[in-house]
PDB file of N, CA and C in Angstrom:
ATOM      1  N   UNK A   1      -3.517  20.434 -21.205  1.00  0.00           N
ATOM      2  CA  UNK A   1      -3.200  19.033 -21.398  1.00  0.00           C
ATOM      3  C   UNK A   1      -1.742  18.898 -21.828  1.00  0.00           C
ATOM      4  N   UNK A   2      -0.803  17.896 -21.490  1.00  0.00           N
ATOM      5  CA  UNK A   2       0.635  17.712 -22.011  1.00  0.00           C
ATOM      6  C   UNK A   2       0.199  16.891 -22.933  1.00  0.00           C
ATOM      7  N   UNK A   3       1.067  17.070 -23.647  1.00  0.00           N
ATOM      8  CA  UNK A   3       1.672  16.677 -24.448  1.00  0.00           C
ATOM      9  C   UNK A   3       2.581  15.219 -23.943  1.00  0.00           C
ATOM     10  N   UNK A   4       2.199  13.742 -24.656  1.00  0.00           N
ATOM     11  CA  UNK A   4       3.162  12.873 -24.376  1.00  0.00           C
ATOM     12  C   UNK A   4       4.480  12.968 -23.997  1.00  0.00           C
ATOM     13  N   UNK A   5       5.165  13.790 -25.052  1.00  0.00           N
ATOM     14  CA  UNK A   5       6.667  13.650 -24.940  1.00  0.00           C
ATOM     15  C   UNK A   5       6.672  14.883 -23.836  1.00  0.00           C
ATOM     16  N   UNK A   6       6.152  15.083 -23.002  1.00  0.00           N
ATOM     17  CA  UNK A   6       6.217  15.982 -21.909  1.00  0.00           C
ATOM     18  C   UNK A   6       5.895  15.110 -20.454  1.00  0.00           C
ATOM     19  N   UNK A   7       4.851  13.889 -20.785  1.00  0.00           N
ATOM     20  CA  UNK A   7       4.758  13.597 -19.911  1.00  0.00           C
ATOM     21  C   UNK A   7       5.767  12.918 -18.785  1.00  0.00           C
ATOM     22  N   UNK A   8       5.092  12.608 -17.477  1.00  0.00           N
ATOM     23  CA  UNK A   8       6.307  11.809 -16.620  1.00  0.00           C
ATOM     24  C   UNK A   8       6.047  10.577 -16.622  1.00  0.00           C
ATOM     25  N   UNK A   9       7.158   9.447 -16.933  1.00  0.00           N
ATOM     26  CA  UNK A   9       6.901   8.288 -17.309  1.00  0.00           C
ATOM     27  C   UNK A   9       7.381   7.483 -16.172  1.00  0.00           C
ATOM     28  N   UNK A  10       6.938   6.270 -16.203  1.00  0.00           N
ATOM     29  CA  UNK A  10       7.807   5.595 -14.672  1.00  0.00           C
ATOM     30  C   UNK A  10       7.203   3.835 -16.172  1.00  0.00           C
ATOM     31  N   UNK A  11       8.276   3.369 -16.027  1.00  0.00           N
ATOM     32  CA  UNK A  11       8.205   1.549 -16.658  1.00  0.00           C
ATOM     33  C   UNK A  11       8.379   0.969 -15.397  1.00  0.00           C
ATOM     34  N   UNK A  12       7.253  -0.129 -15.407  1.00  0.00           N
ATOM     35  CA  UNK A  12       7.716  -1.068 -14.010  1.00  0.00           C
ATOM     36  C   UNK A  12       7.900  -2.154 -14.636  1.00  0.00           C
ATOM     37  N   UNK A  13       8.843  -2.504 -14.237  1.00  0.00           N
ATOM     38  CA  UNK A  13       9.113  -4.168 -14.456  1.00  0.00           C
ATOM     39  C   UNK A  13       9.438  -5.325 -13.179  1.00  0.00           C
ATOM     40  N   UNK A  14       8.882  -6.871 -13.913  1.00  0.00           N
ATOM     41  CA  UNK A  14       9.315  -7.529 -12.475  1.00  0.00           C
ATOM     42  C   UNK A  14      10.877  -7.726 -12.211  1.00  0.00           C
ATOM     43  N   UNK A  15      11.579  -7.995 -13.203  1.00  0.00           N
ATOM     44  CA  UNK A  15      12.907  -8.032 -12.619  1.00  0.00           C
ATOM     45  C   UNK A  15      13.527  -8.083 -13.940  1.00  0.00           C
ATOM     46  N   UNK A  16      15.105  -7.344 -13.870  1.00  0.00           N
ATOM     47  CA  UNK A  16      16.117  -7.003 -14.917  1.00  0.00           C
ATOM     48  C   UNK A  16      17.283  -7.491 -14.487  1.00  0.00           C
ATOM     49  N   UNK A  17      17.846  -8.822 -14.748  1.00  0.00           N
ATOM     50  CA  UNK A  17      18.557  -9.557 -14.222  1.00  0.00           C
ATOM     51  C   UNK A  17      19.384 -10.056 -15.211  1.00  0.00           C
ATOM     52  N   UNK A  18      19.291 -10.001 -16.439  1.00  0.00           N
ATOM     53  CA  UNK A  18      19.691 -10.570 -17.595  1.00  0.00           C
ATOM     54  C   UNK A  18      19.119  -9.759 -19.184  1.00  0.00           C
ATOM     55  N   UNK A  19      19.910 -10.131 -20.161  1.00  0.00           N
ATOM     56  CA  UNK A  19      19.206  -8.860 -21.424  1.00  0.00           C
ATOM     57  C   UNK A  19      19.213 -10.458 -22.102  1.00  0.00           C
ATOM     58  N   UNK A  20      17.281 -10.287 -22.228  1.00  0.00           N
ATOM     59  CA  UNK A  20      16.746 -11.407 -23.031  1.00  0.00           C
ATOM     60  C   UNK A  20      15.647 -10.984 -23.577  1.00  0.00           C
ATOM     61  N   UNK A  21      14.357 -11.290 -24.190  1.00  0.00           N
ATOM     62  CA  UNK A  21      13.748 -10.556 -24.866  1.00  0.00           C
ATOM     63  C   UNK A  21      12.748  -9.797 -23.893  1.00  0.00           C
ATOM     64  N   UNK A  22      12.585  -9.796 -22.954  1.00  0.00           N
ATOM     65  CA  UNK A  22      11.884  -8.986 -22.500  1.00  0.00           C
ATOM     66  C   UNK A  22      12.547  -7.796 -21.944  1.00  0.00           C
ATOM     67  N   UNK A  23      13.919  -7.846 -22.068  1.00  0.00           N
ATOM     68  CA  UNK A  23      14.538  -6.691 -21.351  1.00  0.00           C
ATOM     69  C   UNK A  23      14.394  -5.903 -22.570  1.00  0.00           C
ATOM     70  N   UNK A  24      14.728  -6.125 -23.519  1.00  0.00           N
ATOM     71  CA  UNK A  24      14.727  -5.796 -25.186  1.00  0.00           C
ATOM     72  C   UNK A  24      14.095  -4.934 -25.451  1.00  0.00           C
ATOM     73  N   UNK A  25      12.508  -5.490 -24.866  1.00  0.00           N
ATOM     74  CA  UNK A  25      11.102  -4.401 -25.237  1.00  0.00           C
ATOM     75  C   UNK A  25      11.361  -3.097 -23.897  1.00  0.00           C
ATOM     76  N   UNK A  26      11.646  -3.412 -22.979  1.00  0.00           N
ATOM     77  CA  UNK A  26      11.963  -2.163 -21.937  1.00  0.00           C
ATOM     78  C   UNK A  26      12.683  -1.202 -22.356  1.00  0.00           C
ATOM     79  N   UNK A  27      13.996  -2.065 -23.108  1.00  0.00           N
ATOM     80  CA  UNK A  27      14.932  -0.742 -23.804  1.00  0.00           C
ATOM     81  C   UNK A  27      14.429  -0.117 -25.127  1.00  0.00           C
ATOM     82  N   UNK A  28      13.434  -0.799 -25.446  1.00  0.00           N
ATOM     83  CA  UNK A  28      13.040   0.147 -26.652  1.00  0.00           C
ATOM     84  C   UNK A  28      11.835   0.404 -25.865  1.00  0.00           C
ATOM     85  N   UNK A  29      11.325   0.733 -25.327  1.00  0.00           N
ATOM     86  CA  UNK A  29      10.416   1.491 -24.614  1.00  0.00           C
ATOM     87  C   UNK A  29      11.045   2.659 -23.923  1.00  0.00           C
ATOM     88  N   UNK A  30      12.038   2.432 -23.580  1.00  0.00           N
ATOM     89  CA  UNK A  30      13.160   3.531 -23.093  1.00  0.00           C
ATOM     90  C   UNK A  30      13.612   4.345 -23.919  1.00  0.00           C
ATOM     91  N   UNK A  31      13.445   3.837 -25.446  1.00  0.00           N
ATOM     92  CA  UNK A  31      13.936   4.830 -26.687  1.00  0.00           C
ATOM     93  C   UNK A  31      12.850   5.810 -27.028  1.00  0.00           C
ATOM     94  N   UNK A  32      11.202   5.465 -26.883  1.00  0.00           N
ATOM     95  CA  UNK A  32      10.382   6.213 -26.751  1.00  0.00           C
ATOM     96  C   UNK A  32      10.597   7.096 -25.879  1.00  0.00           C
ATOM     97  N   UNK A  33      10.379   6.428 -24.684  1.00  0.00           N
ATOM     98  CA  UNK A  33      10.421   7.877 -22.782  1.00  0.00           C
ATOM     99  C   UNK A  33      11.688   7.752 -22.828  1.00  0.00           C
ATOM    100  N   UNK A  34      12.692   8.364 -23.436  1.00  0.00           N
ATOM    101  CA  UNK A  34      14.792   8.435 -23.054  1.00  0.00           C
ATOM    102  C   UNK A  34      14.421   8.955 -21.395  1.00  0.00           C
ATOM    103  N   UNK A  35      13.320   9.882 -20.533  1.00  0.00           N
ATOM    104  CA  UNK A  35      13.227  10.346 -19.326  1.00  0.00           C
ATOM    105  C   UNK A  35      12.776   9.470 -18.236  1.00  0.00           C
ATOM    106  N   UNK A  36      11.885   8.517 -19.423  1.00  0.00           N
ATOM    107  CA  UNK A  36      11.041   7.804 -18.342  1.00  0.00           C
ATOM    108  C   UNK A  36      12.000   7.017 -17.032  1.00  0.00           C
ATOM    109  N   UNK A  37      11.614   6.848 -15.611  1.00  0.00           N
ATOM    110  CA  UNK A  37      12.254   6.196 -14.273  1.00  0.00           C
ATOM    111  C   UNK A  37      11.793   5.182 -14.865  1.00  0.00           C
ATOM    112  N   UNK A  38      12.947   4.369 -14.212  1.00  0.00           N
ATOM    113  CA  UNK A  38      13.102   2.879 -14.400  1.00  0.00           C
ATOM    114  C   UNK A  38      12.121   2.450 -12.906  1.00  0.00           C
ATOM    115  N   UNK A  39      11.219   1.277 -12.588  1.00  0.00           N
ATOM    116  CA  UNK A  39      11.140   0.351 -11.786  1.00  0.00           C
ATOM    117  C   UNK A  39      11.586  -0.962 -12.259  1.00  0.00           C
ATOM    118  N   UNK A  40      12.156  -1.943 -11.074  1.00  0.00           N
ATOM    119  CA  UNK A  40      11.699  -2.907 -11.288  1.00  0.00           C
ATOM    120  C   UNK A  40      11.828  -3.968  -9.644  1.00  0.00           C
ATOM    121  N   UNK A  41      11.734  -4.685  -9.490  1.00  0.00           N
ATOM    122  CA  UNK A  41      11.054  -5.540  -8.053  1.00  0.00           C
ATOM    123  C   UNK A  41      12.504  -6.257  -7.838  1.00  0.00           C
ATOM    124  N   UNK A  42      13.361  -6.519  -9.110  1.00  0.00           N
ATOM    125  CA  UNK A  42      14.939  -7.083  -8.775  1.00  0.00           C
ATOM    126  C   UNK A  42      15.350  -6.222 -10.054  1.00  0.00           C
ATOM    127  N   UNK A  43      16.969  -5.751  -9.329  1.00  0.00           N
ATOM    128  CA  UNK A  43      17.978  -5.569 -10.958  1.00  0.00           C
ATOM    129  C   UNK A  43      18.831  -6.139 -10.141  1.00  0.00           C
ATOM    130  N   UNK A  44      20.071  -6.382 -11.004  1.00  0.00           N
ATOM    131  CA  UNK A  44      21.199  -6.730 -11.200  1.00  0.00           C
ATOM    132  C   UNK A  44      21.963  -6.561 -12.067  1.00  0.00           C
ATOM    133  N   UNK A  45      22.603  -5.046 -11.838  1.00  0.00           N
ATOM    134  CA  UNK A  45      23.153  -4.389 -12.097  1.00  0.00           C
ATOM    135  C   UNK A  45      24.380  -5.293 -12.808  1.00  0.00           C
ATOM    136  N   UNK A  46      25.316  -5.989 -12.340  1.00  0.00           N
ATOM    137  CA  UNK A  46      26.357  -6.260 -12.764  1.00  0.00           C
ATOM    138  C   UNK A  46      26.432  -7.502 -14.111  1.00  0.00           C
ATOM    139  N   UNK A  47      25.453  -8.045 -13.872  1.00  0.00           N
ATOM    140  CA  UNK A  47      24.891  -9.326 -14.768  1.00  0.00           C
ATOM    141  C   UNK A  47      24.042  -8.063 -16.211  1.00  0.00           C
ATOM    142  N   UNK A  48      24.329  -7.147 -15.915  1.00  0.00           N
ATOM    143  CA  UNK A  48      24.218  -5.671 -17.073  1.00  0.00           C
ATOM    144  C   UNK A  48      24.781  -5.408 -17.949  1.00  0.00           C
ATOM    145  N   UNK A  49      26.227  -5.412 -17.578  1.00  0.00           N
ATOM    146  CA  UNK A  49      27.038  -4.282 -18.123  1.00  0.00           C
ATOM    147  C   UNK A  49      27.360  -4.906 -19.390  1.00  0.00           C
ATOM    148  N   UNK A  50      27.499  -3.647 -20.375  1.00  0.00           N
ATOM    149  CA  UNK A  50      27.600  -3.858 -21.817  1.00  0.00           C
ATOM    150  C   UNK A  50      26.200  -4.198 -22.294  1.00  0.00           C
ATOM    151  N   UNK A  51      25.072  -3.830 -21.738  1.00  0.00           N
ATOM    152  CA  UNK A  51      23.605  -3.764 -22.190  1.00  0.00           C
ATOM    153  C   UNK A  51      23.028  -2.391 -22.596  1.00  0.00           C
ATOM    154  N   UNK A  52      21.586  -2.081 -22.868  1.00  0.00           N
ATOM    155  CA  UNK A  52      21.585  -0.654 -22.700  1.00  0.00           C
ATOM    156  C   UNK A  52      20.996  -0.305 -21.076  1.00  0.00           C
ATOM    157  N   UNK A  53      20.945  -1.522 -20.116  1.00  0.00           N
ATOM    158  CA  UNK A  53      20.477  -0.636 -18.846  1.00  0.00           C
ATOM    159  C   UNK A  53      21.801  -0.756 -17.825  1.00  0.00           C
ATOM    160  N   UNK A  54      23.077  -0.893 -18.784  1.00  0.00           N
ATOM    161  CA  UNK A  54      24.308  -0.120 -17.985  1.00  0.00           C
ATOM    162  C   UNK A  54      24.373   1.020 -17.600  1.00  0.00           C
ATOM    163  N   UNK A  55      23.930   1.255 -16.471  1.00  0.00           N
ATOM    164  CA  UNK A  55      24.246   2.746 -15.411  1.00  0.00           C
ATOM    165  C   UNK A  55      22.979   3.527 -16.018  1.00  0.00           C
ATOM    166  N   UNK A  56      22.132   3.022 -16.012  1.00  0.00           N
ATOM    167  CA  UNK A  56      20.617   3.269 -15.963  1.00  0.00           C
ATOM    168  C   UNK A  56      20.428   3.066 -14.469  1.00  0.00           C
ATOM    169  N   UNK A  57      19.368   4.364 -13.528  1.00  0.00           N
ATOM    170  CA  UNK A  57      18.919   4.379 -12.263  1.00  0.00           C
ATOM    171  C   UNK A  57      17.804   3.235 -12.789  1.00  0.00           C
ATOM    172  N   UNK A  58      18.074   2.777 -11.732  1.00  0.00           N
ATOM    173  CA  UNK A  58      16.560   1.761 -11.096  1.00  0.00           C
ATOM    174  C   UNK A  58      16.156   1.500 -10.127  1.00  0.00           C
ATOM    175  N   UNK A  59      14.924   1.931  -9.590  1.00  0.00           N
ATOM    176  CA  UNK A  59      14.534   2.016  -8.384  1.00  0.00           C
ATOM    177  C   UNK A  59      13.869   0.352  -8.258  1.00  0.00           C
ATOM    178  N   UNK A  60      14.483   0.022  -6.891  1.00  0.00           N
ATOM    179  CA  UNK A  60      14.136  -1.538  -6.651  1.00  0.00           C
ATOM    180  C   UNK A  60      12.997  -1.679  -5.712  1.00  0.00           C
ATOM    181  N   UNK A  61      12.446  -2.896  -5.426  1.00  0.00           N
ATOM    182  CA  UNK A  61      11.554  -3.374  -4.258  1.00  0.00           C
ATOM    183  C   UNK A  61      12.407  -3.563  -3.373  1.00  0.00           C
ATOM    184  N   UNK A  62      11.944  -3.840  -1.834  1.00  0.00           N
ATOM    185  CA  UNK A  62      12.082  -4.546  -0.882  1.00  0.00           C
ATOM    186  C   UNK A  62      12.736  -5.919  -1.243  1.00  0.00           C
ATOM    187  N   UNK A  63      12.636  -6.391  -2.108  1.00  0.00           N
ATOM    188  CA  UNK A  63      12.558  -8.195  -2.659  1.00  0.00           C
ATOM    189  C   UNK A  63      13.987  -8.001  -3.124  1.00  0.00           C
ATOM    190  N   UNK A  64      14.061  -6.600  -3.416  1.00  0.00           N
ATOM    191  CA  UNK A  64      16.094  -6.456  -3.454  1.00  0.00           C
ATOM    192  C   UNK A  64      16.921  -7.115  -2.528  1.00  0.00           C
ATOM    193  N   UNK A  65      16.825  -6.684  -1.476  1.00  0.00           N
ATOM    194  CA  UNK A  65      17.459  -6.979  -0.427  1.00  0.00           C
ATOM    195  C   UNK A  65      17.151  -8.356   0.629  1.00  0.00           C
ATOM    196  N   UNK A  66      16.338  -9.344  -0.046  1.00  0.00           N
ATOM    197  CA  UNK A  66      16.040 -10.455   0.748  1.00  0.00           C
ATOM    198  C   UNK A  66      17.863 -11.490  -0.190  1.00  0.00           C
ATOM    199  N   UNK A  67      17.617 -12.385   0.379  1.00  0.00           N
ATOM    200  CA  UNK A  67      18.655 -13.343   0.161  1.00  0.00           C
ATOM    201  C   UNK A  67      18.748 -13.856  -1.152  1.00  0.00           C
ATOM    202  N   UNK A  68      19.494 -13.592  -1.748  1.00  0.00           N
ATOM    203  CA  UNK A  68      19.698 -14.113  -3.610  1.00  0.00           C
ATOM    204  C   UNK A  68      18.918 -13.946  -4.401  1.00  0.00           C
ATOM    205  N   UNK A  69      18.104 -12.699  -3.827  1.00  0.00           N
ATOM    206  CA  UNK A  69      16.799 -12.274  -5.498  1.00  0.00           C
ATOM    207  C   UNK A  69      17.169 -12.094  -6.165  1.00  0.00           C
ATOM    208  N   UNK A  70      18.270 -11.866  -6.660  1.00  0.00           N
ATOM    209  CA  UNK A  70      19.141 -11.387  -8.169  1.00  0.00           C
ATOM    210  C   UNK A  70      18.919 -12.777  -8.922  1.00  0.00           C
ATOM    211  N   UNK A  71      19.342 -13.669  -8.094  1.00  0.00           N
ATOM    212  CA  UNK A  71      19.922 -14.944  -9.088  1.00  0.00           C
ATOM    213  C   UNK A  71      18.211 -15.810  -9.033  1.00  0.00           C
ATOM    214  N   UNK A  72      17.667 -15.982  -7.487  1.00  0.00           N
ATOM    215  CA  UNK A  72      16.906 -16.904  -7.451  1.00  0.00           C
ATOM    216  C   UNK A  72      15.513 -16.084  -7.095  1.00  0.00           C
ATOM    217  N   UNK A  73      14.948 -15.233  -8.186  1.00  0.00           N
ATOM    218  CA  UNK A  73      13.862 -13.983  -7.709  1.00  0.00           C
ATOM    219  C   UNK A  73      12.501 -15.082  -7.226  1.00  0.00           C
ATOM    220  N   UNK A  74      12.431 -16.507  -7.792  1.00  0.00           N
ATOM    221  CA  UNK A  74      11.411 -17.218  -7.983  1.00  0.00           C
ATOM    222  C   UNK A  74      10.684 -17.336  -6.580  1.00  0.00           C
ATOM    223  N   UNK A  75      11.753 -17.868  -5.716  1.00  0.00           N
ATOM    224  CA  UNK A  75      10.675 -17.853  -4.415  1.00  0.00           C
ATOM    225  C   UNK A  75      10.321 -16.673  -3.901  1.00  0.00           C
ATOM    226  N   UNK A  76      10.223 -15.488  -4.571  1.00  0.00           N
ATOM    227  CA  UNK A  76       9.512 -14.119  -3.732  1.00  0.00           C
ATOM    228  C   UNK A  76       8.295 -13.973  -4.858  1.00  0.00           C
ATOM    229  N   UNK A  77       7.613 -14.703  -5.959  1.00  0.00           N
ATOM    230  CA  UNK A  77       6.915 -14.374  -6.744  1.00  0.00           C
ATOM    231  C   UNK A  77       5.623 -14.118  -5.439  1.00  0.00           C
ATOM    232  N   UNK A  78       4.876 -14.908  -4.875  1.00  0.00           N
ATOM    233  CA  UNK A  78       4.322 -14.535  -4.004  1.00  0.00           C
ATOM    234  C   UNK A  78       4.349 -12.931  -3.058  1.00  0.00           C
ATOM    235  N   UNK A  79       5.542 -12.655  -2.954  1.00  0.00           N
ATOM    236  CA  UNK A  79       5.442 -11.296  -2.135  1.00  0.00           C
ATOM    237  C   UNK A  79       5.053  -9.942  -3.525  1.00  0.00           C
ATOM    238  N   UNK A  80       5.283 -10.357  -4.759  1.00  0.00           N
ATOM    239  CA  UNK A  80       5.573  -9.484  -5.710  1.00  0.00           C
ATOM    240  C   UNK A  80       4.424  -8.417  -5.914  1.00  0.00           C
ATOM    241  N   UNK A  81       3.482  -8.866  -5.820  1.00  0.00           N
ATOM    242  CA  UNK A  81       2.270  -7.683  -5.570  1.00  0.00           C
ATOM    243  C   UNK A  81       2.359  -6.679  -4.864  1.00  0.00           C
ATOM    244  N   UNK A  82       2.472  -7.175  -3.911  1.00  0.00           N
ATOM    245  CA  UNK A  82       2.811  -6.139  -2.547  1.00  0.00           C
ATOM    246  C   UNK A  82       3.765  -5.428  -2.662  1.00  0.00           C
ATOM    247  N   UNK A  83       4.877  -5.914  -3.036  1.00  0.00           N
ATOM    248  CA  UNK A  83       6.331  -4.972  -3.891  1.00  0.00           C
ATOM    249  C   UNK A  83       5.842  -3.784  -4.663  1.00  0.00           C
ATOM    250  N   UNK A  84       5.082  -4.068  -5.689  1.00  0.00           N
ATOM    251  CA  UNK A  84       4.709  -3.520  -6.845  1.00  0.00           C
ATOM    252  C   UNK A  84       3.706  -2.233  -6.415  1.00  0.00           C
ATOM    253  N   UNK A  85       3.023  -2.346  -5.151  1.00  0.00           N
ATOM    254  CA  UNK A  85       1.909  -1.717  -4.322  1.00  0.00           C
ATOM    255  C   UNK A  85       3.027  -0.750  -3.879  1.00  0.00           C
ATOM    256  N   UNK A  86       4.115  -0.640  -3.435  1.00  0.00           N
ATOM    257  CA  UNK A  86       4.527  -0.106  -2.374  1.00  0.00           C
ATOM    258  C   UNK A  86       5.366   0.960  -3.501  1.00  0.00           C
ATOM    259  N   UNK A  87       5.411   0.538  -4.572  1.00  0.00           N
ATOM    260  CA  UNK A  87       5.988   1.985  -5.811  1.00  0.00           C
ATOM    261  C   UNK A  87       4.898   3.178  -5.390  1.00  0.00           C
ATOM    262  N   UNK A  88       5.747   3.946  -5.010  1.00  0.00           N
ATOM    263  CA  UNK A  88       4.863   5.124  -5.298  1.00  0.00           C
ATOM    264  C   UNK A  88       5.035   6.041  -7.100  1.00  0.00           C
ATOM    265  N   UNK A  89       3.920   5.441  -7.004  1.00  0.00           N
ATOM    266  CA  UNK A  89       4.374   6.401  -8.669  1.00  0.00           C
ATOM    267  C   UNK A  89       2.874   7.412  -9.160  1.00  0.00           C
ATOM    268  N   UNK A  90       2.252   8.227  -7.874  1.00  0.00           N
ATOM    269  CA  UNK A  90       1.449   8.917  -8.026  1.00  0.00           C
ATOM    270  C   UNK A  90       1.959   9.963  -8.543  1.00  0.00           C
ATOM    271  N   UNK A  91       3.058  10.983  -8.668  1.00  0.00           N
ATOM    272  CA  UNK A  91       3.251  11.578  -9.372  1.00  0.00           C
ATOM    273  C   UNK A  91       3.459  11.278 -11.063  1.00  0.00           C
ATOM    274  N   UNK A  92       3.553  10.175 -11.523  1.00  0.00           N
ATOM    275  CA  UNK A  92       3.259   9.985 -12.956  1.00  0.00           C
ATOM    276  C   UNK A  92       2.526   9.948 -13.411  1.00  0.00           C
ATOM    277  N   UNK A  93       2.358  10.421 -15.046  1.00  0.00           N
ATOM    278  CA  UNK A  93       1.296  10.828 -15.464  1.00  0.00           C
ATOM    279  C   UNK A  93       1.126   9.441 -16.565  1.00  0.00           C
ATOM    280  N   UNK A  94       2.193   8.742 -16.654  1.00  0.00           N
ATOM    281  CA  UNK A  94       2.034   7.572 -17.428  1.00  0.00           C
ATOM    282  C   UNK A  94       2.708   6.512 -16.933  1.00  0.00           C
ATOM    283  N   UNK A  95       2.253   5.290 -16.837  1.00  0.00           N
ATOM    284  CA  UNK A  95       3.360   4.248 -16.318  1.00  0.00           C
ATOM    285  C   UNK A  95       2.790   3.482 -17.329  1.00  0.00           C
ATOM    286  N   UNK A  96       4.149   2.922 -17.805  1.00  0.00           N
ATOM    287  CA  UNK A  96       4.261   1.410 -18.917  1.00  0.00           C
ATOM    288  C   UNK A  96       4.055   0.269 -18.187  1.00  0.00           C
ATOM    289  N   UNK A  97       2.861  -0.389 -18.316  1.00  0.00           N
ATOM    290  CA  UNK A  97       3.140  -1.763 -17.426  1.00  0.00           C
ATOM    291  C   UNK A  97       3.999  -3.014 -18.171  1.00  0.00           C
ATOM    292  N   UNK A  98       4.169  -3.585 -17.161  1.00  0.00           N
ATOM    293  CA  UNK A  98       5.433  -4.765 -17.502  1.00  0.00           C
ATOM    294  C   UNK A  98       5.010  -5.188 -18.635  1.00  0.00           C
ATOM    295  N   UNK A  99       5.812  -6.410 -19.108  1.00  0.00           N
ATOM    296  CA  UNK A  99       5.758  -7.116 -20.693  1.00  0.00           C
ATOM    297  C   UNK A  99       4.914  -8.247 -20.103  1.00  0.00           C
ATOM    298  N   UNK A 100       4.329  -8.346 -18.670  1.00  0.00           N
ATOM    299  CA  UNK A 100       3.484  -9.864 -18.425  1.00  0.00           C
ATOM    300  C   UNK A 100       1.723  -9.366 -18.456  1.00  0.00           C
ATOM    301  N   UNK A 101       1.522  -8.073 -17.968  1.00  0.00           N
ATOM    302  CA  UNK A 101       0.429  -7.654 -18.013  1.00  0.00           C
ATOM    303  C   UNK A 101      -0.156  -7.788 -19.124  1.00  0.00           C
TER     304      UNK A 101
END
């Protein structure tokens, strides 16, 4: 059996677009797993910097690359399941679910 601080962690989140209180609890969830992979369905990276998920990897959805999900993620809430389906995160042995679950 591992040991927690051994395990592989993956945090999914719906989107990291701004540091407000829910980004807050991710980064101190990040102070627990310092290893754990980042998900989340949107980042925006630049609307970041000077946070703690400056130049933090984050693996995105599909919903990245549609037209202004950074700024306007709202009209893809509908596709967001399916986003969230398409993480492969069978190799983890723990995933943090979001702060909405």
């Amino acid at each position: 059996m591992k040991l927690l601080s051994e395990a592989q962690v993956a945090i999914v989140f719906e989107w990291i677009n701004r540091s407000g209180g829910p980004e807050h609890v991710v980064a101190e969830i990040r102070k627990v797993f310092p290893n754990a992979d980042l998900f989340a369905l949107v980042y925006d990276a630049v609307s970041l910097k000077g946070t703690p998920f400056e130049g933090v990897p984050v693996r995105t959805s599909f919903i990245q690359s549609l037209p202004k999900a950074k700024e306007k993620y709202q009209p893809y809430l509908p596709l967001m399941p399916l986003a969230v389906e398409q993480f492969d995160l069978r190799h983890y042995d723990l995933e943090a679910p979001s702060i909405g679950e």
